[in-house]
Each structure stands twice: as structure tokens, then as C-alpha cells.
PDB file of N, CA and C in Angstrom:
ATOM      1  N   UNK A   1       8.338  27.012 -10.891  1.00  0.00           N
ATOM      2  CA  UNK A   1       9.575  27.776 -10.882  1.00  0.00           C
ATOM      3  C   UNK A   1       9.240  29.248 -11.118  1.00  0.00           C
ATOM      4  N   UNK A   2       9.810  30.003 -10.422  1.00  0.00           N
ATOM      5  CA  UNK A   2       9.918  31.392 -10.055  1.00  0.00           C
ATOM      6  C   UNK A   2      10.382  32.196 -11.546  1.00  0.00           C
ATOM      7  N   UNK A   3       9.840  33.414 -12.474  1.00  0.00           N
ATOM      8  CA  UNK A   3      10.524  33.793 -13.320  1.00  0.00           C
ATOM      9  C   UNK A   3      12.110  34.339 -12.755  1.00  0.00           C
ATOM     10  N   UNK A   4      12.304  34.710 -12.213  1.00  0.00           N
ATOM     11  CA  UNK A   4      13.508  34.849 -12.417  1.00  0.00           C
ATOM     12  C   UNK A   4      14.627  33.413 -12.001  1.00  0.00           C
ATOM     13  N   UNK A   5      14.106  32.490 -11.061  1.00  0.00           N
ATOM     14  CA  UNK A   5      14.623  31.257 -11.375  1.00  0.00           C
ATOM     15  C   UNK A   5      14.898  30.963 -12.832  1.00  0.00           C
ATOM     16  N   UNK A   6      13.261  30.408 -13.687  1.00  0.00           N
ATOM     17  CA  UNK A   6      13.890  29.609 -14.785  1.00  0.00           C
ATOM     18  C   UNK A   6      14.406  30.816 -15.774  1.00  0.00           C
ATOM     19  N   UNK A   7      14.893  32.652 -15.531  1.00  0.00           N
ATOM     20  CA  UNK A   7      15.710  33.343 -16.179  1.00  0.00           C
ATOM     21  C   UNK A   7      17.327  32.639 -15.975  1.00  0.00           C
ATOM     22  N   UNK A   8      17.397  32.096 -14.902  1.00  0.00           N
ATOM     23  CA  UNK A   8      18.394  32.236 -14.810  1.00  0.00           C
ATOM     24  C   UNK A   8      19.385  30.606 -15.118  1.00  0.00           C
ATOM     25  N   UNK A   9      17.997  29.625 -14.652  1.00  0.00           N
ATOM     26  CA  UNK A   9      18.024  28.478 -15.537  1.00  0.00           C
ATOM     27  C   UNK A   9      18.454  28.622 -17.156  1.00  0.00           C
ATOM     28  N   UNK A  10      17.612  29.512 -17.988  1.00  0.00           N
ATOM     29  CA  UNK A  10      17.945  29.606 -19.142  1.00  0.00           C
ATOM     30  C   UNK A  10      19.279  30.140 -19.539  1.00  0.00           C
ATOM     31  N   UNK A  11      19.876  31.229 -18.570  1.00  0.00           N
ATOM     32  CA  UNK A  11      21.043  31.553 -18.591  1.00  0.00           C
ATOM     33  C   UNK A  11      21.734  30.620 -18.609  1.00  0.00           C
ATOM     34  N   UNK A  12      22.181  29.572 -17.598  1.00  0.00           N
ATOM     35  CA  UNK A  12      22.713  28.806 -17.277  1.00  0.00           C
ATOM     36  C   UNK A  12      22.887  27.216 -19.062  1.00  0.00           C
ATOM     37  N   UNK A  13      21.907  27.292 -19.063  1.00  0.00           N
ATOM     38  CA  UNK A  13      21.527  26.126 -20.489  1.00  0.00           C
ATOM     39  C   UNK A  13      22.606  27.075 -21.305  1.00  0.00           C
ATOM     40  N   UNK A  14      21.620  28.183 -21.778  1.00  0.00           N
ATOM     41  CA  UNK A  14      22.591  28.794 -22.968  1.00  0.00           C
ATOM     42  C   UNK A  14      23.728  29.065 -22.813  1.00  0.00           C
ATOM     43  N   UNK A  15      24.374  29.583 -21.231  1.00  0.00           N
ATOM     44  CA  UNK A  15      25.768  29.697 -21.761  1.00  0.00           C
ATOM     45  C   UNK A  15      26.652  28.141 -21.699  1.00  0.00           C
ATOM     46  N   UNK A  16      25.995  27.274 -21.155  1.00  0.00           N
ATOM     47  CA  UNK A  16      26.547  25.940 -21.242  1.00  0.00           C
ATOM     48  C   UNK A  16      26.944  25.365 -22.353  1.00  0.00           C
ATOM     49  N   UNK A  17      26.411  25.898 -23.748  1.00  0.00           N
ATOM     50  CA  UNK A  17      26.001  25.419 -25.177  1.00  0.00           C
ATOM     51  C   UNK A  17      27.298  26.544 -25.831  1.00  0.00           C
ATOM     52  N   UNK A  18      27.027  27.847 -25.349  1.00  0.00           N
ATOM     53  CA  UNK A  18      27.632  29.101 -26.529  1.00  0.00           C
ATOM     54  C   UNK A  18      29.319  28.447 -25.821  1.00  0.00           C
ATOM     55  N   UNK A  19      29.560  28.640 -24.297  1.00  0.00           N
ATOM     56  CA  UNK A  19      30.904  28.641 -23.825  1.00  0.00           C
ATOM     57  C   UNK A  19      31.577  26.803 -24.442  1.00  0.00           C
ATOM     58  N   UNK A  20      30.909  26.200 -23.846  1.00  0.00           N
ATOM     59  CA  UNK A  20      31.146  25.110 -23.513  1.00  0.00           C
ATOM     60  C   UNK A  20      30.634  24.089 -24.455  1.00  0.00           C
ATOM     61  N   UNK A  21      29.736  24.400 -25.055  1.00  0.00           N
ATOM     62  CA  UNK A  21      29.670  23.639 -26.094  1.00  0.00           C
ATOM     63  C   UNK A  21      28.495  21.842 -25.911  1.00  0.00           C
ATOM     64  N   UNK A  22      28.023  22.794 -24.827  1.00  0.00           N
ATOM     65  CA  UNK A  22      27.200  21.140 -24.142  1.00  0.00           C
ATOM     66  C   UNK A  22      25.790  21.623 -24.336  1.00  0.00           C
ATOM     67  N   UNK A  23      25.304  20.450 -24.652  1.00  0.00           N
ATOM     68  CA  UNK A  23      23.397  20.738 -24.843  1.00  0.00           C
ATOM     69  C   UNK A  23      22.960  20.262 -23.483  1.00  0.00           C
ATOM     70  N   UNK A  24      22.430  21.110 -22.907  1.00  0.00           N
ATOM     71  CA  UNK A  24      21.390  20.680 -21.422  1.00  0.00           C
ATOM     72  C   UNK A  24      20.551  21.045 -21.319  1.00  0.00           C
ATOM     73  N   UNK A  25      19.849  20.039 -21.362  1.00  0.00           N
ATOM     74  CA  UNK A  25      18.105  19.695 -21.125  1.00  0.00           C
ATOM     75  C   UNK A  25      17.727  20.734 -19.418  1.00  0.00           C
ATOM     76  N   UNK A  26      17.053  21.903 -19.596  1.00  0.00           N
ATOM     77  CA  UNK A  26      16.989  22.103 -18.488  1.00  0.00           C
ATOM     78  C   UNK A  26      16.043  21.440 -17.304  1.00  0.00           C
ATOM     79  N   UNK A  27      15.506  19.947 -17.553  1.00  0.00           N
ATOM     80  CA  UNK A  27      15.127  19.218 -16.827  1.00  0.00           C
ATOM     81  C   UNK A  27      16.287  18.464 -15.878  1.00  0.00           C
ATOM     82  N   UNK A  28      17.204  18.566 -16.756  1.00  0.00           N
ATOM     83  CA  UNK A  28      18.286  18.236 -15.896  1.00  0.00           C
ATOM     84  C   UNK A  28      19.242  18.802 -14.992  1.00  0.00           C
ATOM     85  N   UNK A  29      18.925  20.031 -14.636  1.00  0.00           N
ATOM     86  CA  UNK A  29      19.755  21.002 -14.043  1.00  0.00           C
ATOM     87  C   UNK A  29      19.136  21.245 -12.610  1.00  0.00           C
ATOM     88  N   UNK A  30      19.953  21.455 -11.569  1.00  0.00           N
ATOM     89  CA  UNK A  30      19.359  21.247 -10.774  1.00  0.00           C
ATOM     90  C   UNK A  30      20.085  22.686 -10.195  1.00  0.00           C
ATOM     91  N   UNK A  31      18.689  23.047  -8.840  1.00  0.00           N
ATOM     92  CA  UNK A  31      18.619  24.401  -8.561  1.00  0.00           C
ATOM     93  C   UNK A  31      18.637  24.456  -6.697  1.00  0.00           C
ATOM     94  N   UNK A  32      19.676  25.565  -6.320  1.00  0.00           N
ATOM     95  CA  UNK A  32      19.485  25.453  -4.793  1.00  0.00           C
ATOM     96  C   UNK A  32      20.220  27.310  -4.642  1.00  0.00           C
ATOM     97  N   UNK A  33      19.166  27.357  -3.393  1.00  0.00           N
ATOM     98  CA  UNK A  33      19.756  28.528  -3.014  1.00  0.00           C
ATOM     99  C   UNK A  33      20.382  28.803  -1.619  1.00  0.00           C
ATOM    100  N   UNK A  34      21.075  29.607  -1.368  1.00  0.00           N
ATOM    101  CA  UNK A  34      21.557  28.874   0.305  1.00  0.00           C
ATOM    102  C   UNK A  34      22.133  31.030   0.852  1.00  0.00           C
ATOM    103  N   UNK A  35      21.446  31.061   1.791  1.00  0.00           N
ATOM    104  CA  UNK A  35      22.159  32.286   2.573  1.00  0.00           C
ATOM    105  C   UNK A  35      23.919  31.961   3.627  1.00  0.00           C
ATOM    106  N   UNK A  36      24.540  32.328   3.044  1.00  0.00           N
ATOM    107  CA  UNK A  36      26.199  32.285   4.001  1.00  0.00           C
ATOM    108  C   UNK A  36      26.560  33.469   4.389  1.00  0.00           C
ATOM    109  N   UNK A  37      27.702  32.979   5.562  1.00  0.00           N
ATOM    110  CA  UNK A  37      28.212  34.494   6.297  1.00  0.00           C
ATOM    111  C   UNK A  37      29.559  34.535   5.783  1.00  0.00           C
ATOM    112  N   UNK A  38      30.297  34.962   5.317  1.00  0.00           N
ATOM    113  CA  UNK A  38      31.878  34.942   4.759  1.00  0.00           C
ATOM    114  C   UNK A  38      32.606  33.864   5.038  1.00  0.00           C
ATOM    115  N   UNK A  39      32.326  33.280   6.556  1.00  0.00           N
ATOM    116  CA  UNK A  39      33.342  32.756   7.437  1.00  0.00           C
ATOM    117  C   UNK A  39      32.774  31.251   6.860  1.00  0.00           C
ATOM    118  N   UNK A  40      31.590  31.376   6.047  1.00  0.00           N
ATOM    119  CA  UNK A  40      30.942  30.090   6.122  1.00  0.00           C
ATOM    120  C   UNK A  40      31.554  29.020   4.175  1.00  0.00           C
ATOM    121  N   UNK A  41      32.034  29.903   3.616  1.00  0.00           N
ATOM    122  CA  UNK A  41      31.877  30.145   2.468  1.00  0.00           C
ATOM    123  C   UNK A  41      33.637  29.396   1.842  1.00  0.00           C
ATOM    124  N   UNK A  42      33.816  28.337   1.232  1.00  0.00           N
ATOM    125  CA  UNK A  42      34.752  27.689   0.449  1.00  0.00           C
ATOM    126  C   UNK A  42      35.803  28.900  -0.031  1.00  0.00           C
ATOM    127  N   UNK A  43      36.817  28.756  -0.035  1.00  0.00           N
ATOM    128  CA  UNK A  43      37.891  29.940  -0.807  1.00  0.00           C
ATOM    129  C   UNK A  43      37.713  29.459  -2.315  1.00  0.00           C
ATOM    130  N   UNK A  44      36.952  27.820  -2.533  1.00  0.00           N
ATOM    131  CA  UNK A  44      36.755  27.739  -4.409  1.00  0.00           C
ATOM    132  C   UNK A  44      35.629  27.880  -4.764  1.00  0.00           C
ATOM    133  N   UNK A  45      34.652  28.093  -3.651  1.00  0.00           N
ATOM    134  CA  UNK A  45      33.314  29.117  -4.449  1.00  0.00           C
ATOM    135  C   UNK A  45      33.727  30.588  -4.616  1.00  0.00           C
ATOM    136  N   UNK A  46      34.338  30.972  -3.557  1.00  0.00           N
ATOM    137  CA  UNK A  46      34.350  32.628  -3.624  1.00  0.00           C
ATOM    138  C   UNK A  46      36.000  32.813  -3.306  1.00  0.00           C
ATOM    139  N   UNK A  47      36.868  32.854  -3.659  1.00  0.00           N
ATOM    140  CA  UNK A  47      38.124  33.548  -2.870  1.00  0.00           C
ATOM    141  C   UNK A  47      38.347  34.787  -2.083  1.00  0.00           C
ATOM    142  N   UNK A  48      38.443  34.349  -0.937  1.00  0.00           N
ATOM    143  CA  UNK A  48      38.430  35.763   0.186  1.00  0.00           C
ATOM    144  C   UNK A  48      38.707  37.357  -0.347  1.00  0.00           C
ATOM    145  N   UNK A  49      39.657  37.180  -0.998  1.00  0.00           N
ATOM    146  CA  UNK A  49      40.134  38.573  -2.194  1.00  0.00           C
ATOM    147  C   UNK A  49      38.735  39.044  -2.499  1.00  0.00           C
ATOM    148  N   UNK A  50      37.956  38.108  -2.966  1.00  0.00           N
ATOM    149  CA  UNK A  50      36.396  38.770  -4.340  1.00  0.00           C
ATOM    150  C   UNK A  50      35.856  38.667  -2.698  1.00  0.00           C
ATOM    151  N   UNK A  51      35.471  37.711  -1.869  1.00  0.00           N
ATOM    152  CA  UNK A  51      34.311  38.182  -0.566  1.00  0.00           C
ATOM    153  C   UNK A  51      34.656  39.242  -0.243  1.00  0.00           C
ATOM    154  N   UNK A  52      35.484  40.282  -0.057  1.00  0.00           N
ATOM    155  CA  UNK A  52      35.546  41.278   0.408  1.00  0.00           C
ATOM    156  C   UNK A  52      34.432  42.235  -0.201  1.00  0.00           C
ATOM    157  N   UNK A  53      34.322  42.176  -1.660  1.00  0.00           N
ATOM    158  CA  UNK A  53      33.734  43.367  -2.125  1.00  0.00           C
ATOM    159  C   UNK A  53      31.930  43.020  -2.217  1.00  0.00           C
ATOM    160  N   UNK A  54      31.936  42.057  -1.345  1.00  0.00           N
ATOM    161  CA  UNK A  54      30.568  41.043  -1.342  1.00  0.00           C
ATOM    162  C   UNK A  54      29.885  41.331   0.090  1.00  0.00           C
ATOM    163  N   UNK A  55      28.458  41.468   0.328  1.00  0.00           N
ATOM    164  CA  UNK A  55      27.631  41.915   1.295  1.00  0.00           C
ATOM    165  C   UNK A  55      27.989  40.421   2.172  1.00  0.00           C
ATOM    166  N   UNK A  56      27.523  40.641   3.777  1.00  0.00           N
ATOM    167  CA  UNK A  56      27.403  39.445   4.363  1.00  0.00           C
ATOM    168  C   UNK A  56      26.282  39.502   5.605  1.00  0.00           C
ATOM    169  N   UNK A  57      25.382  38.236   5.437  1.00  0.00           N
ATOM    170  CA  UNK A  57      25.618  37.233   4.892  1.00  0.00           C
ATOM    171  C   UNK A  57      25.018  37.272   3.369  1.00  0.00           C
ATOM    172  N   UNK A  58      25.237  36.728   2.596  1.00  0.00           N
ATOM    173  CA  UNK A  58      24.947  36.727   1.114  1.00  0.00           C
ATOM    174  C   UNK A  58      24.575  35.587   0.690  1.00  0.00           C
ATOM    175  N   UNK A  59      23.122  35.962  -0.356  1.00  0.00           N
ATOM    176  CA  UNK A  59      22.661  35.023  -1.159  1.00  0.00           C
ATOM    177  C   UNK A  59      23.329  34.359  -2.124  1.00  0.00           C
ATOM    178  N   UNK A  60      23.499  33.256  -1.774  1.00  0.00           N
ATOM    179  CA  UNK A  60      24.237  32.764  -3.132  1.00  0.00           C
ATOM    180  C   UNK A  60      23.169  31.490  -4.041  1.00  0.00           C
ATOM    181  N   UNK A  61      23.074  31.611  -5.208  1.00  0.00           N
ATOM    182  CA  UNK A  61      21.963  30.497  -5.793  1.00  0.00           C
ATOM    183  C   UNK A  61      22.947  29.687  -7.011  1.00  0.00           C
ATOM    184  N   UNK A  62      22.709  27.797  -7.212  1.00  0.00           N
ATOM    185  CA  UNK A  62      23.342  27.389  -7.846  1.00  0.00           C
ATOM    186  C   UNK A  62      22.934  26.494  -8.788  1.00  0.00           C
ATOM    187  N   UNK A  63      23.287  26.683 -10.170  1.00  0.00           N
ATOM    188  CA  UNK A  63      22.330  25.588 -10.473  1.00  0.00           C
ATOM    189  C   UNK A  63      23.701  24.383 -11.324  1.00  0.00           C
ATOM    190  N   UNK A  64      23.063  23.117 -11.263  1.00  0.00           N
ATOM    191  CA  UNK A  64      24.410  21.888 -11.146  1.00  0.00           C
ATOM    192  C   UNK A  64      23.945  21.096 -12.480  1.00  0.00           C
ATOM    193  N   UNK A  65      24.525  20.346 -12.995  1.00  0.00           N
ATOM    194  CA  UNK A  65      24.420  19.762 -14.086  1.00  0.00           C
ATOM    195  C   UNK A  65      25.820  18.419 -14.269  1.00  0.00           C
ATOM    196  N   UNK A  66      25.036  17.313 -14.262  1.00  0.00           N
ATOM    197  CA  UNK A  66      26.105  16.246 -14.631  1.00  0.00           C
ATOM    198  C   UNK A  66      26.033  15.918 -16.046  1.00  0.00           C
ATOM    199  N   UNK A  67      28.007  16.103 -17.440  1.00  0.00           N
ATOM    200  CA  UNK A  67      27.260  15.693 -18.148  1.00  0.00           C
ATOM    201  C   UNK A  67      27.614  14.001 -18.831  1.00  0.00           C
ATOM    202  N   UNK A  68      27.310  13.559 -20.002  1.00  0.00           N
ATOM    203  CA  UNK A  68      27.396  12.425 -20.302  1.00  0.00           C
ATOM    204  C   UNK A  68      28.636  11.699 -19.715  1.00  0.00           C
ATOM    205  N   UNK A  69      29.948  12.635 -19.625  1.00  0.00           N
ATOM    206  CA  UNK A  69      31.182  11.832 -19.420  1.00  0.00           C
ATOM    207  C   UNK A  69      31.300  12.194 -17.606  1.00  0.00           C
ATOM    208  N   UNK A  70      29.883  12.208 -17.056  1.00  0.00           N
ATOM    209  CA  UNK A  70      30.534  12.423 -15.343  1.00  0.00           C
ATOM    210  C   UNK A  70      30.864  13.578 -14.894  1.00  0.00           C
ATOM    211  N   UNK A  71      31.301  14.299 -15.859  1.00  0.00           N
ATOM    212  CA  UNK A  71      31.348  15.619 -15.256  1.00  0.00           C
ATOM    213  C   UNK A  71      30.628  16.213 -14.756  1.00  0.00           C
ATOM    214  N   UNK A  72      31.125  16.951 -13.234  1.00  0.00           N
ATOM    215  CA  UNK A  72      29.939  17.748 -12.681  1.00  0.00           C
ATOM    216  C   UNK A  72      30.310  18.966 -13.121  1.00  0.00           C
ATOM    217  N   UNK A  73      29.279  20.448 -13.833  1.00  0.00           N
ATOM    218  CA  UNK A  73      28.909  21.645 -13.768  1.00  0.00           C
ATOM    219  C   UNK A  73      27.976  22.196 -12.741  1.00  0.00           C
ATOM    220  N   UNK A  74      28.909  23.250 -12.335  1.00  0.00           N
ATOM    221  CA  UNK A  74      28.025  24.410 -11.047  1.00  0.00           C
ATOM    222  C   UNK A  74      28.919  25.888 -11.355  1.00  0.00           C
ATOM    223  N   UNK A  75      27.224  26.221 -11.490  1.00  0.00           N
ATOM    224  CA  UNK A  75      27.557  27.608 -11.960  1.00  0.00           C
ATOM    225  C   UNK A  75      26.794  28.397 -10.849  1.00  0.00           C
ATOM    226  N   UNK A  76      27.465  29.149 -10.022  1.00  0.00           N
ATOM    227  CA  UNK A  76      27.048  29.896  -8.530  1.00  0.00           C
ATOM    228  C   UNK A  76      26.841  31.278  -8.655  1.00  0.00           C
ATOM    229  N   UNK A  77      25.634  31.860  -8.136  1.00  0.00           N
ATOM    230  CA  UNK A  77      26.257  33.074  -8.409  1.00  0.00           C
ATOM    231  C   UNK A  77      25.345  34.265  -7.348  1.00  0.00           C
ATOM    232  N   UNK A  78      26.268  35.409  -6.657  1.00  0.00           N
ATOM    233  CA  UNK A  78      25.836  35.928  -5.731  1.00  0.00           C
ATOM    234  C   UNK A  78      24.685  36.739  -5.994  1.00  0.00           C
ATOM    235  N   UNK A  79      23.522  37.224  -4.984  1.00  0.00           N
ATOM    236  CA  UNK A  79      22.573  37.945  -5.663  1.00  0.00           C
ATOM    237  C   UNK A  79      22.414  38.935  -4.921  1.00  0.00           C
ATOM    238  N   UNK A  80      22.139  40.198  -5.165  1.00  0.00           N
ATOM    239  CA  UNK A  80      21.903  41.437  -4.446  1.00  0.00           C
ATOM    240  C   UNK A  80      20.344  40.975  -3.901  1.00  0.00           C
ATOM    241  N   UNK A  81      19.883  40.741  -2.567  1.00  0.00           N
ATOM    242  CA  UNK A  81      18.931  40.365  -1.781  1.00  0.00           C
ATOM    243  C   UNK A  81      17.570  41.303  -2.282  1.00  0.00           C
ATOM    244  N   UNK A  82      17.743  42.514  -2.179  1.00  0.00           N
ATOM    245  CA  UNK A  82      16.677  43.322  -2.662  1.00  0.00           C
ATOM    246  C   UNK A  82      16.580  43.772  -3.892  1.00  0.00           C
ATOM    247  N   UNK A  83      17.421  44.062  -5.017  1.00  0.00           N
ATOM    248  CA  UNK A  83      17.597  44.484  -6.286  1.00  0.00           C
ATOM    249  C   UNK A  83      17.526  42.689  -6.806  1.00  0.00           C
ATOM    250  N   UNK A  84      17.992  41.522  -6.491  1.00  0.00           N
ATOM    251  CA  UNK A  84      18.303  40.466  -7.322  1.00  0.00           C
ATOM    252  C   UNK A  84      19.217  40.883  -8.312  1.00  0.00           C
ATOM    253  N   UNK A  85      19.987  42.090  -8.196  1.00  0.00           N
ATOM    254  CA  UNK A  85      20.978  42.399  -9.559  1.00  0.00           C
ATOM    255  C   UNK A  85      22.184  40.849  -9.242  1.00  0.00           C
ATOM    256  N   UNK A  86      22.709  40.501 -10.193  1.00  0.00           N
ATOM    257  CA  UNK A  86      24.068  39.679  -9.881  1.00  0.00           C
ATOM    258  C   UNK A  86      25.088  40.313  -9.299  1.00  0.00           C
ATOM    259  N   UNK A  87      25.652  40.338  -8.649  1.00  0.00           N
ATOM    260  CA  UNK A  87      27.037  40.378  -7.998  1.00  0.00           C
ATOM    261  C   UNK A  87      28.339  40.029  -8.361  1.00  0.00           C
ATOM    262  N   UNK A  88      28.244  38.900  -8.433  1.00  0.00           N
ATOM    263  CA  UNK A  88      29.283  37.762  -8.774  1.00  0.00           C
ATOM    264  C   UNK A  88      28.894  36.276  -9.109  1.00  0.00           C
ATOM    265  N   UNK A  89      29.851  35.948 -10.099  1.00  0.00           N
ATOM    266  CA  UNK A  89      29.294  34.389 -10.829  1.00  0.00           C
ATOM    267  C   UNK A  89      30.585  33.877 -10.562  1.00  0.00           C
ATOM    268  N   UNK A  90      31.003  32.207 -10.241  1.00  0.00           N
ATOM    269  CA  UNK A  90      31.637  31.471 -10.681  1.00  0.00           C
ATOM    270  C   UNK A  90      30.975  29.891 -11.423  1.00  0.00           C
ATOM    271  N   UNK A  91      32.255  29.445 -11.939  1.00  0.00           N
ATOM    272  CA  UNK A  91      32.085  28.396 -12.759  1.00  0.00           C
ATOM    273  C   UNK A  91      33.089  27.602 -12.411  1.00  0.00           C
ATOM    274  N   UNK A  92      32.296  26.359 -11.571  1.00  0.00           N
ATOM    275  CA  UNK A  92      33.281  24.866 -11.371  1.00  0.00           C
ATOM    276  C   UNK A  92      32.972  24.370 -12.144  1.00  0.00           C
ATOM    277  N   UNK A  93      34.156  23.072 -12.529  1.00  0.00           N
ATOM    278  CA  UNK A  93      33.608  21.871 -13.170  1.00  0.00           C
ATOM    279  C   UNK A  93      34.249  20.812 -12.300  1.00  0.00           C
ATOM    280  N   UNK A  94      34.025  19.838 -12.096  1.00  0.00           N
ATOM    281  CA  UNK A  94      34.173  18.390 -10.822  1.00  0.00           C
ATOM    282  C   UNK A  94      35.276  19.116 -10.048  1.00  0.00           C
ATOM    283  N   UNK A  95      34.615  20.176  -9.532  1.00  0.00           N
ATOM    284  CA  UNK A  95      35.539  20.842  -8.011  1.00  0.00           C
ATOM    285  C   UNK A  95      36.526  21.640  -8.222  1.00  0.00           C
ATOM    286  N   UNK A  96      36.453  21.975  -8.995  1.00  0.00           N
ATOM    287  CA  UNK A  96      37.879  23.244  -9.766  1.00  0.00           C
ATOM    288  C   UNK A  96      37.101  24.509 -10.580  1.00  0.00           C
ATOM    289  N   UNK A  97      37.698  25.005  -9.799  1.00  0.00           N
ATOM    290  CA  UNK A  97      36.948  26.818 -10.487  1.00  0.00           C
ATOM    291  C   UNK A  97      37.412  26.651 -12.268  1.00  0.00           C
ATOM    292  N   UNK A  98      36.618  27.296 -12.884  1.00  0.00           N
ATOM    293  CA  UNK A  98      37.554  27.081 -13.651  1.00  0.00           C
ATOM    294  C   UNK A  98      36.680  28.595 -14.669  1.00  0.00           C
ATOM    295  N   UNK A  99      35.986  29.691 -14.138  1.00  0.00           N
ATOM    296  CA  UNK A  99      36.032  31.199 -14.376  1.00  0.00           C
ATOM    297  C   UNK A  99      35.209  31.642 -13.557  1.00  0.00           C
ATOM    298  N   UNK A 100      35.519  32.992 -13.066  1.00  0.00           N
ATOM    299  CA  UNK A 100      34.660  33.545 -12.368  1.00  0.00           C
ATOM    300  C   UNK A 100      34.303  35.290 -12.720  1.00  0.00           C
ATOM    301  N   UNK A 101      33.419  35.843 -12.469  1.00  0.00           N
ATOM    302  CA  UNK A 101      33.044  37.474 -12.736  1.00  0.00           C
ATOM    303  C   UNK A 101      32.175  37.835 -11.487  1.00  0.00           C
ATOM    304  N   UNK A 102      33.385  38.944 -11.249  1.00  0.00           N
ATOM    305  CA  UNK A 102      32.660  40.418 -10.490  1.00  0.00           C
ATOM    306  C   UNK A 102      32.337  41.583 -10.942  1.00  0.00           C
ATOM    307  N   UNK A 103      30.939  41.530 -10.564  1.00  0.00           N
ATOM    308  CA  UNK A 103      29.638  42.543 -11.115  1.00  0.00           C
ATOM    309  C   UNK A 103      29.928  44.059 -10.263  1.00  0.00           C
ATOM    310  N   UNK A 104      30.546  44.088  -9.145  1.00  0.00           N
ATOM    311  CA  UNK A 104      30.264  45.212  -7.772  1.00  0.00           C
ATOM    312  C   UNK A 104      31.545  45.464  -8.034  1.00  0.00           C
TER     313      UNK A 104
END
């Protein structure tokens, strides 16, 4: 794993614990990155409103977590291609946004 991968792995653990209150093993978290064009992109990963202020096509990287009671966590979040600065983060839990932040 890439340092700024497991940076962002660790992000992901700790705020799972401080927000949410869940301990995750980051063996259990799972990691994917995927390039999209606007047109390609869910209105409950990104809502068209926030893609606007978002490059295209855009990196988006996610890392997922199921926990004891079934619940799925995915925490997504856009990346500036050449800086890697963040962009934008959201937070599902079993298919429902449920917070998101714009960085741009």
C-alpha cells in the first residue's frame, strides 16, 4: 500500500472511531479507486449541485467497511489528480448519504 493510500486508510479508521464510534481493523477496509466523467457519477455519491465545482473526469477513491450489525460504510472522496489535495468527501452508510464536505 501506497503512503498516501494507507494515510488515508488511517483517516478513514480514525474518523470511524472519533465520529461514529466503531473500532475498524484496517485489515478490514477495503480500498478502490475509479476515474468518472460527471455524466457517469450517482446524484448519492456526488449531487450535481457539489459536481459542478468538481474537475471532470475526476478521481474519486473509496474505502468500504462492513460492520458487526451488516452495515455497510463508504467513505468517497474526490482527489485533485496532480496536487492529491482532497476536494470533496462523502459518507454513506447501506446506500444513504448520510455527510458530505467541500474542500474547492
Amino acid at each position: 500500500m501506497r503512503g498516501k493510500e494507507k494515510m488515508h486508510l488511517d483517516w478513514f479508521v480514525g474518523t470511524m472511531k472519533k465520529i461514529f464510534n466503531i473500532d475498524v481493523k484496517s485489515e478490514d477496509v477495503g480500498y478502490e479507486a475509479y476515474d468518472f466523467y460527471h455524466e457517469e457519477i450517482d446524484d448519492l455519491l456526488i449531487p450535481a449541485k457539489h459536481l459542478e465545482k468538481l474537475p471532470s473526469p475526476l478521481l474519486i477513491e473509496t474505502l468500504s467497511y462492513v460492520d458487526d450489525e451488516g452495515y455497510e460504510w463508504i467513505a468517497g472522496y474526490v482527489l485533485d489528480e496532480k496536487t492529491r489535495k482532497k476536494l470533496y468527501e462523502v459518507w454513506i452508510k447501506n446506500g444513504e448519504q448520510i455527510a458530505y464536505e467541500i474542500y474547492v
